[in-house]
N, C-alpha and C. Protein backbone atom coordinates (compact mmCIF):
# COMPACT_ATOMS: atom_id res chain seq x y z
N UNK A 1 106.19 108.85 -5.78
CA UNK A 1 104.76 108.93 -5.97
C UNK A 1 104.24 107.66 -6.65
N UNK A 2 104.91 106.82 -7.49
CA UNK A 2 104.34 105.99 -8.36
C UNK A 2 104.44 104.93 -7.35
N UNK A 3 105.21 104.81 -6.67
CA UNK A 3 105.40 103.41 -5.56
C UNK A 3 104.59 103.76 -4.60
N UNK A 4 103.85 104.77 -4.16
CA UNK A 4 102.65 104.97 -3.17
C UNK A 4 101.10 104.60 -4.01
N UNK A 5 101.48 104.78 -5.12
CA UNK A 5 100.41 104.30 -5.86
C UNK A 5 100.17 102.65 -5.86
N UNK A 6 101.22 102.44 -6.39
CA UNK A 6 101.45 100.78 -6.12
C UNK A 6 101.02 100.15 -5.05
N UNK A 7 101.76 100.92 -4.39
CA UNK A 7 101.09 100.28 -2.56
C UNK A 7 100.00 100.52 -2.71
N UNK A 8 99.14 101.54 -2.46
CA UNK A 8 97.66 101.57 -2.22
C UNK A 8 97.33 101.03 -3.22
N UNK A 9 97.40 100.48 -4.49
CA UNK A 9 96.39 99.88 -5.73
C UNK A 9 96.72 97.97 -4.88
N UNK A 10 97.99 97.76 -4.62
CA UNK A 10 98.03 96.81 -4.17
C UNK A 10 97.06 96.18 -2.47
N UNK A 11 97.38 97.39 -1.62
CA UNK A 11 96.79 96.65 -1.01
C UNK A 11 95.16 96.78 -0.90
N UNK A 12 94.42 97.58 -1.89
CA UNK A 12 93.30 97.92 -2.10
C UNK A 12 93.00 96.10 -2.99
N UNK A 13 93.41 95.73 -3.59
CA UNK A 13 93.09 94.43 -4.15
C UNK A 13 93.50 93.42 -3.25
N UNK A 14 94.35 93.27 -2.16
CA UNK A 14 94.29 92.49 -1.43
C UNK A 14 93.49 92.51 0.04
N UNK A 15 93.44 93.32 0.09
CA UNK A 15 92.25 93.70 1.77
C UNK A 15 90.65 92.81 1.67
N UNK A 16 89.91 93.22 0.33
CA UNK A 16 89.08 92.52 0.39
C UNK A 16 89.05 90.69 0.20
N UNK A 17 90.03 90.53 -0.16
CA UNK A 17 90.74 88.77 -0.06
C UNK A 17 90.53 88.56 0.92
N UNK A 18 91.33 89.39 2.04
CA UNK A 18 91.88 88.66 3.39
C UNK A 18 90.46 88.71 3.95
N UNK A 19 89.55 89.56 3.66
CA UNK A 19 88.36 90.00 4.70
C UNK A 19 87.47 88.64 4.73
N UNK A 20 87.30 88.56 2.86
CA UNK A 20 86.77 86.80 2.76
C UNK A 20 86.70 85.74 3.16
N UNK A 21 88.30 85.60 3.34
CA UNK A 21 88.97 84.15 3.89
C UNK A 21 88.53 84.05 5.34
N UNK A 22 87.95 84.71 6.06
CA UNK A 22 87.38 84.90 7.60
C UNK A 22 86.28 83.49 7.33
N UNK A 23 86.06 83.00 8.44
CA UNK A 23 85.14 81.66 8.27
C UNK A 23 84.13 82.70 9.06
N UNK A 24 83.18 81.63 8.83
CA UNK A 24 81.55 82.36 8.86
C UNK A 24 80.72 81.37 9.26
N UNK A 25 80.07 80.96 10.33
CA UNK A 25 79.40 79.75 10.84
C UNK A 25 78.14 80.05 11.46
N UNK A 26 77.73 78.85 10.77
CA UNK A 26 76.40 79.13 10.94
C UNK A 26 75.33 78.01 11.90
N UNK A 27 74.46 78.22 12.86
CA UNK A 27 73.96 77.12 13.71
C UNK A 27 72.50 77.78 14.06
N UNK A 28 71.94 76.89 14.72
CA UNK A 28 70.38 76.85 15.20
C UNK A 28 70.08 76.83 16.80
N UNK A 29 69.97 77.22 17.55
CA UNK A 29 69.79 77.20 18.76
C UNK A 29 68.72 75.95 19.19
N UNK A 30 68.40 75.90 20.96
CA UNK A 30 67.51 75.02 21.01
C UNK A 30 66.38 76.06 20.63
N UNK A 31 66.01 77.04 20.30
CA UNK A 31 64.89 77.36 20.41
C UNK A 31 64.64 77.52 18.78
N UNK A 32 65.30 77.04 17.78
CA UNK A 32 65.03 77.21 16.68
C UNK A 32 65.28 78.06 15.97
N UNK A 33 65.99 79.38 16.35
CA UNK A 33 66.39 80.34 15.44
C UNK A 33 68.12 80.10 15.05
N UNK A 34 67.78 80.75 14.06
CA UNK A 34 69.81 80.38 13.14
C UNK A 34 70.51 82.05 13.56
N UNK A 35 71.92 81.64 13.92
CA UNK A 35 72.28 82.64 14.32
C UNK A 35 73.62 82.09 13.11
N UNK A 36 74.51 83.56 13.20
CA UNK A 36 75.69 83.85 12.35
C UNK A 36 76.79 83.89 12.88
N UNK A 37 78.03 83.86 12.85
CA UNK A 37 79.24 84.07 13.56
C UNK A 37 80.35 83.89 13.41
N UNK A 38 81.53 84.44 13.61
CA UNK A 38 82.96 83.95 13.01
C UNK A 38 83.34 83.24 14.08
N UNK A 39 82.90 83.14 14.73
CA UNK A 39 83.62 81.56 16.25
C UNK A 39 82.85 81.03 16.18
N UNK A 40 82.93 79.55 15.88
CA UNK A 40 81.86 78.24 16.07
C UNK A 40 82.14 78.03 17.45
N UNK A 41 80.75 77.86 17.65
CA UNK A 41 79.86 77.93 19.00
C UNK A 41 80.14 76.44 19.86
N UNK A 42 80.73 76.69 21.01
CA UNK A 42 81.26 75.63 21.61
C UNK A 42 79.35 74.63 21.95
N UNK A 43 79.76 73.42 22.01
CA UNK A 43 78.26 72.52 22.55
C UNK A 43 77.60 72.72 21.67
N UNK A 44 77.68 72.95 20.38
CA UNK A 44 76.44 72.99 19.50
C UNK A 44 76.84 72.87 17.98
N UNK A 45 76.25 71.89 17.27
CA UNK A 45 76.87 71.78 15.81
C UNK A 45 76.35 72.98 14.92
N UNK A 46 78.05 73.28 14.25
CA UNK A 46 77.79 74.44 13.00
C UNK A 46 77.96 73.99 12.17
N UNK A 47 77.53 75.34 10.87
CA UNK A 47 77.90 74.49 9.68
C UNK A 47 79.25 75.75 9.29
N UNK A 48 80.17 75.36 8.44
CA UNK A 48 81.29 76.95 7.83
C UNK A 48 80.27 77.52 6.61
N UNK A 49 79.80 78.43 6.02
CA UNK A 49 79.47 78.80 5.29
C UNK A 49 80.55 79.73 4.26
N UNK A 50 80.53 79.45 2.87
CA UNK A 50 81.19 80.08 2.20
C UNK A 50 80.97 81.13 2.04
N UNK A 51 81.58 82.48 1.91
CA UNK A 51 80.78 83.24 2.06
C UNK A 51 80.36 84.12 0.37
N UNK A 52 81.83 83.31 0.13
CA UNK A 52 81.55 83.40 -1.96
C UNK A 52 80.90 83.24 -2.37
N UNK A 53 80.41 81.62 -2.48
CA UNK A 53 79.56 80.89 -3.14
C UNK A 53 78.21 81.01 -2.24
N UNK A 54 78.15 81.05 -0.95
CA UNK A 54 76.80 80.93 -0.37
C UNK A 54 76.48 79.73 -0.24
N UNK A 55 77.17 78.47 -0.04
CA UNK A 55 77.00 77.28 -0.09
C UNK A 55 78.02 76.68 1.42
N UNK A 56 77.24 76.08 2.05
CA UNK A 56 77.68 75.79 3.55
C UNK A 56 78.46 74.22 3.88
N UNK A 57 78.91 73.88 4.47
CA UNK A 57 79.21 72.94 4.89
C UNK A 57 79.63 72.51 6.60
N UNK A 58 79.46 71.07 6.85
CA UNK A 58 80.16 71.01 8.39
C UNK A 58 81.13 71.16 9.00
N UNK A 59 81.30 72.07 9.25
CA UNK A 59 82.23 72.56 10.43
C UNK A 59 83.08 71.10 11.23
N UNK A 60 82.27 69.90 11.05
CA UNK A 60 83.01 68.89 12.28
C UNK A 60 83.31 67.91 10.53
N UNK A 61 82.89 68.56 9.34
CA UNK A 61 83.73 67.42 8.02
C UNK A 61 82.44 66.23 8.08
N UNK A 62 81.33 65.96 8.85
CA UNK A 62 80.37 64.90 8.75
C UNK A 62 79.27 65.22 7.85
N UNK A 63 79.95 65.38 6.33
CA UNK A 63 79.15 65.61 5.31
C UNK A 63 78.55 64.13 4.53
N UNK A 64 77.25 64.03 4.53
CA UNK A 64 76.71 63.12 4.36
C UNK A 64 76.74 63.39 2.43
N UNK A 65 77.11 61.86 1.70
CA UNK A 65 77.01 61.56 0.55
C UNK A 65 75.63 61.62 0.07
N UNK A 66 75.30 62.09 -1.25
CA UNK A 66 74.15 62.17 -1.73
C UNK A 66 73.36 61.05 -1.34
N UNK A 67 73.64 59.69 -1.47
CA UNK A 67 73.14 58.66 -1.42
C UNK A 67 72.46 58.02 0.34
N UNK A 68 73.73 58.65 1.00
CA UNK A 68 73.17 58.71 2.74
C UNK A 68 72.13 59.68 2.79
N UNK A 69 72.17 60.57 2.33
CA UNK A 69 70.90 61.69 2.27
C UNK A 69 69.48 61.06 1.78
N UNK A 70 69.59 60.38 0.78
CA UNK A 70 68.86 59.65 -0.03
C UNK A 70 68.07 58.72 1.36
N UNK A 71 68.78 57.63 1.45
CA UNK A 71 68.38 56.69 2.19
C UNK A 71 67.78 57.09 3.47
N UNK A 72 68.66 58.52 4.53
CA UNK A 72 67.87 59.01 5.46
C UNK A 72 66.23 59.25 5.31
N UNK A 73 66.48 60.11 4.30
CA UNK A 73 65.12 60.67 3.44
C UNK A 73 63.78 59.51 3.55
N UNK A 74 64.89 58.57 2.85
CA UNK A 74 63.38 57.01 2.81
C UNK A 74 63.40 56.58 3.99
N UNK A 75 64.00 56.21 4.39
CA UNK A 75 64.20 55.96 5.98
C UNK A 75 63.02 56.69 6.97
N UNK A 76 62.67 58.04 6.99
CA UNK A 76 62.12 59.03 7.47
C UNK A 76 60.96 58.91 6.89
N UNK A 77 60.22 58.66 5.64
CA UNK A 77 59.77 58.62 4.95
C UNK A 77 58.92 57.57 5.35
N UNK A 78 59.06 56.30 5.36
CA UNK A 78 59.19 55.32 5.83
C UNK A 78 58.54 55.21 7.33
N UNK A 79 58.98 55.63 7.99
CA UNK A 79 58.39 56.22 9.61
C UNK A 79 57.48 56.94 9.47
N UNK A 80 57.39 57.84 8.38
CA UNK A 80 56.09 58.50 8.85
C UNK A 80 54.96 58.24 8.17
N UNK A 81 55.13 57.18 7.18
CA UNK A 81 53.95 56.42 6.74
C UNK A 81 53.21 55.39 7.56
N UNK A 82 54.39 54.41 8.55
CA UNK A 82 53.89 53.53 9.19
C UNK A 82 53.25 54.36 10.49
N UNK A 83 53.81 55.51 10.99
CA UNK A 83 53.28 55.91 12.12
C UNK A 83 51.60 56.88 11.25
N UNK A 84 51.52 57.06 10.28
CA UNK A 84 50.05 57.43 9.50
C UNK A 84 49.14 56.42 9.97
N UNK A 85 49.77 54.67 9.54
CA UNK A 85 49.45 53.92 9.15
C UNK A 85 48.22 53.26 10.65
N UNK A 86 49.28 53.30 11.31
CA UNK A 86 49.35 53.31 12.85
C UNK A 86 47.79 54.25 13.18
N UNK A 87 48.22 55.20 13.22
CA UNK A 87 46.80 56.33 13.44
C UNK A 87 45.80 55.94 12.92
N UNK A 88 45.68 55.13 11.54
CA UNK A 88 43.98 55.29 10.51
C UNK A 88 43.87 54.32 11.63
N UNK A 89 44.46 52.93 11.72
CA UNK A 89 44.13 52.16 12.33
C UNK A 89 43.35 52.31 13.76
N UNK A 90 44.14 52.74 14.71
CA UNK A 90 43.75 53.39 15.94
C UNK A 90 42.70 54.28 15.52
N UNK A 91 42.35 54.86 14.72
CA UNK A 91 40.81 55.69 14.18
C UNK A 91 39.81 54.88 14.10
N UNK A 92 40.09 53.78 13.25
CA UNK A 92 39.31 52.72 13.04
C UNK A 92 38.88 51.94 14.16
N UNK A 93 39.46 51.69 14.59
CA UNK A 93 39.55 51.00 16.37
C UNK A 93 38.57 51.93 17.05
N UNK A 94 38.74 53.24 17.06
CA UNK A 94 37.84 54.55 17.75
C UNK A 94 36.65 54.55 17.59
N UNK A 95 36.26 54.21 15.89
CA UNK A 95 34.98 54.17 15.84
C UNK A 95 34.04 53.33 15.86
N UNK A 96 34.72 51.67 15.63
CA UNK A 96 34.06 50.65 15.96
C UNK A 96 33.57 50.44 17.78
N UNK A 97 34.27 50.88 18.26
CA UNK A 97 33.89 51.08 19.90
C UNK A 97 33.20 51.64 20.30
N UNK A 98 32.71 53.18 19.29
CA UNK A 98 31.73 54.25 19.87
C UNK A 98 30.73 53.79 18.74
N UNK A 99 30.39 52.85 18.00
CA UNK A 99 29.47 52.45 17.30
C UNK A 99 28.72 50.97 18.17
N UNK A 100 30.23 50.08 18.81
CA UNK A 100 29.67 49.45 19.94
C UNK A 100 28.60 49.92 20.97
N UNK A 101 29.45 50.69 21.49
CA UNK A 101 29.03 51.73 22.68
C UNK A 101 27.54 52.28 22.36
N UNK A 102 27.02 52.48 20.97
CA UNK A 102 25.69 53.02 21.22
C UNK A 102 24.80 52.14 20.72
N UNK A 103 25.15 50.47 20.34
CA UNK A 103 24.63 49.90 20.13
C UNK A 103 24.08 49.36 21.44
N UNK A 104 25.18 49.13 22.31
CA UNK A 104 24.99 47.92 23.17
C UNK A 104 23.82 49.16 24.22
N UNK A 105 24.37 50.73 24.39
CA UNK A 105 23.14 51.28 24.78
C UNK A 105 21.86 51.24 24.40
N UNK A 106 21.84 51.25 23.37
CA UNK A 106 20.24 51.11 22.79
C UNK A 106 19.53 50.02 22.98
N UNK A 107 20.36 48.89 23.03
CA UNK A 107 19.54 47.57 23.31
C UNK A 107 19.56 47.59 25.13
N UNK A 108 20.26 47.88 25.68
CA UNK A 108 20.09 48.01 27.26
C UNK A 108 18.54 48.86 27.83
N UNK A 109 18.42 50.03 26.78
CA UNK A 109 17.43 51.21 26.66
C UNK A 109 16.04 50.54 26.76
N UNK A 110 16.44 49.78 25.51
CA UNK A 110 15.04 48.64 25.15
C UNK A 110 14.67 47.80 26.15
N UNK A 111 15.60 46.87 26.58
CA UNK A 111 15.76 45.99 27.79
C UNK A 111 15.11 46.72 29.06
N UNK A 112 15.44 48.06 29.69
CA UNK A 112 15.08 48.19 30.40
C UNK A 112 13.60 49.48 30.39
N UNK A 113 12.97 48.97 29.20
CA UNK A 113 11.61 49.61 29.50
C UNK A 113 10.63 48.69 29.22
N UNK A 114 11.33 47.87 29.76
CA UNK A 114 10.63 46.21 30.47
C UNK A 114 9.50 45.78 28.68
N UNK A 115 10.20 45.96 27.73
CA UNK A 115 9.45 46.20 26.59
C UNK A 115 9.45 44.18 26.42
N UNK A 116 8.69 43.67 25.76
CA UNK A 116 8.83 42.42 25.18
C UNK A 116 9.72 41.91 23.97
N UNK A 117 10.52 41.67 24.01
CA UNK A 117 11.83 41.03 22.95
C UNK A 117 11.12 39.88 22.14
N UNK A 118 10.58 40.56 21.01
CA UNK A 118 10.38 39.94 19.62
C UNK A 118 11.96 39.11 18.95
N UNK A 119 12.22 37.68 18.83
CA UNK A 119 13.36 37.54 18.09
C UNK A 119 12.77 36.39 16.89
N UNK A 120 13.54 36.61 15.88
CA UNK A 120 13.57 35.59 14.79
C UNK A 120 14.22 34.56 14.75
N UNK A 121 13.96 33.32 14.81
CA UNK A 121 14.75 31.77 14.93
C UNK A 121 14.09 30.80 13.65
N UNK A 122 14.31 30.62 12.78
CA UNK A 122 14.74 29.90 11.87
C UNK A 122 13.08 30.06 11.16
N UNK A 123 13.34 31.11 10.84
CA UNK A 123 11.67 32.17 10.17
C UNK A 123 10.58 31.83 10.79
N UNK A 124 10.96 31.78 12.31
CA UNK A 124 9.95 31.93 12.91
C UNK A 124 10.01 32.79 13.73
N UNK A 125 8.83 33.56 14.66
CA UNK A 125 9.17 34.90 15.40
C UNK A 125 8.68 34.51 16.89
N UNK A 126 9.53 34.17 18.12
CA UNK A 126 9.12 34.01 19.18
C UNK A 126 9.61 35.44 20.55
N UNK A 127 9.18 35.46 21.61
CA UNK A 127 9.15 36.28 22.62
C UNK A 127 10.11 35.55 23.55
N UNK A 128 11.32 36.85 23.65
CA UNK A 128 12.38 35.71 24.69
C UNK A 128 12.04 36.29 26.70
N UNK A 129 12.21 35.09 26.72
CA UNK A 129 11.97 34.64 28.20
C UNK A 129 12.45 35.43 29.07
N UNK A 130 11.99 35.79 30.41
CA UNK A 130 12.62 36.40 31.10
C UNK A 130 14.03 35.85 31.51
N UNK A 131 14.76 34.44 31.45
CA UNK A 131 15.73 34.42 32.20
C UNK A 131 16.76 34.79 30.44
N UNK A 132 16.21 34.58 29.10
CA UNK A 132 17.00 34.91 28.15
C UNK A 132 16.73 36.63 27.79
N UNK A 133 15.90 37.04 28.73
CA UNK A 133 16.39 38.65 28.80
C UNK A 133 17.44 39.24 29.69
N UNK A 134 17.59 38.56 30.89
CA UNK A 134 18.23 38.80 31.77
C UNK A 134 19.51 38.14 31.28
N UNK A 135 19.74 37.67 30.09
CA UNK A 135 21.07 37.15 30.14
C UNK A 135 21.63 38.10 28.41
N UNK A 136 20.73 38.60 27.93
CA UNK A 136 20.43 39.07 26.97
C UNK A 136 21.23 40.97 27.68
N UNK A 137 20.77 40.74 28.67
CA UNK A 137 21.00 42.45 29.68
C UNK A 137 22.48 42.17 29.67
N UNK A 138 22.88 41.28 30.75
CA UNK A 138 24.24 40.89 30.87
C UNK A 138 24.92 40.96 29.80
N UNK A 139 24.95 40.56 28.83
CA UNK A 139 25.51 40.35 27.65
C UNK A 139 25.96 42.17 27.14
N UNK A 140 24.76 42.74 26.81
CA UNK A 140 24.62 44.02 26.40
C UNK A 140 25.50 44.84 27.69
N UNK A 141 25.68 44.51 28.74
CA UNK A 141 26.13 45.82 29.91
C UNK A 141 27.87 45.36 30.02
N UNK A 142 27.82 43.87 29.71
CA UNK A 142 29.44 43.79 29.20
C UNK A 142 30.14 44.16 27.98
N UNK A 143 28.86 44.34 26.67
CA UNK A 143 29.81 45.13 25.49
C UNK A 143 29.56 46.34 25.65
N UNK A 144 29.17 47.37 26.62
CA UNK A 144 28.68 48.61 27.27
C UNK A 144 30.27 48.91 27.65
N UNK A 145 29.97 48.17 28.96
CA UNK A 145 31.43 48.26 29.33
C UNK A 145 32.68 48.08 29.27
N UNK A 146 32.99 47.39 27.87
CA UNK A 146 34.21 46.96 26.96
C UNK A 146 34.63 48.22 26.32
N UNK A 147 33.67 48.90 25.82
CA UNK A 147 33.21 49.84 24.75
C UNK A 147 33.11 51.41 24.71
N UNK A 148 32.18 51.60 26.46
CA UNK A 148 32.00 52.81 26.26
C UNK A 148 32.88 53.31 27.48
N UNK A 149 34.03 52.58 27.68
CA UNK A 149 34.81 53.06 29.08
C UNK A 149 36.13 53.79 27.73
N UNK A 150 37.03 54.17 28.68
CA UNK A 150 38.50 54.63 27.96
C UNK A 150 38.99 53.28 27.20
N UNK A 151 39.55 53.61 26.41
CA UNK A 151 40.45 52.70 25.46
C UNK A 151 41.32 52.11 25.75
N UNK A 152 41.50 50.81 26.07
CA UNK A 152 42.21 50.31 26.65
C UNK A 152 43.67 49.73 25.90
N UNK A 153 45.22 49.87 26.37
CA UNK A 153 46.32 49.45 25.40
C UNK A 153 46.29 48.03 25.66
């Protein structure tokens, strides 16, 4: 009786050991969800998860040093400031064109309600000519069309 005891006290403290030591892996699909598993998943990187501590690692050993983590980080960091940077710019670009665009309309607007063109030349105020309206039009229907077409790369 005392050696059946033994046995069962013994292998009652060792069963849950062995159950532990089972690896436990963990991965992400393409569609973004994390799945669980004791077979790492052929074609797709896992990580082993401890299942003691709750603290994971790579399955393929390509554990990156604090400091590679670090540098990825700025690295990434880094990219997505210049690609910010990138955008205000291209914003800026956006609105100087549609500020073109309703300038060069408004003076075309004027131009063509055959109105008289008052201009100022050296504080004095004269009426421009028909062939410096007509070149005055031209002028205005080419920053029209620089301006108010698609954006060009």
């Amino acid at each position: 009786m005392n050696r059946k005891i033994l046995t069962l006290t013994l292998l009652l403290a060792v069963v849950p050991g062995v159950a532990m030591s089972a690896s436990v892996y963990k991965w992400t699909d393409e569609n973004g969800v994390t799945h669980f598993g004791d077979r790492q998943p052929t074609g797709s990187k896992a990580e082993r998860v401890n299942v003691r501590s709750g603290t994971s690692s790579d399955a393929s050993g390509n554990r990156q040093s604090p400091q590679e983590r670090l540098q990825n980080m700025q690295e990434q960091q880094a990219g997505e400031a210049e690609q910010r940077q990138e955008t205000a710019v291209e914003e800026a670009r956006r609105k100087q064109r549609e500020a073109n665009c309703a300038t060069a309309r408004s003076n075309l607007d004027v131009i063509d309600r055959n109105a008289r063109i008052r201009v100022e030349e050296d504080g004095e105020q004269r009426y421009l000519s028909e062939e410096e309206i007509a070149e005055k039009r031209a002028e205005f229907e080419r920053i029209a069309e620089e301006n108010c077409g698609p954006a060009e790369e």
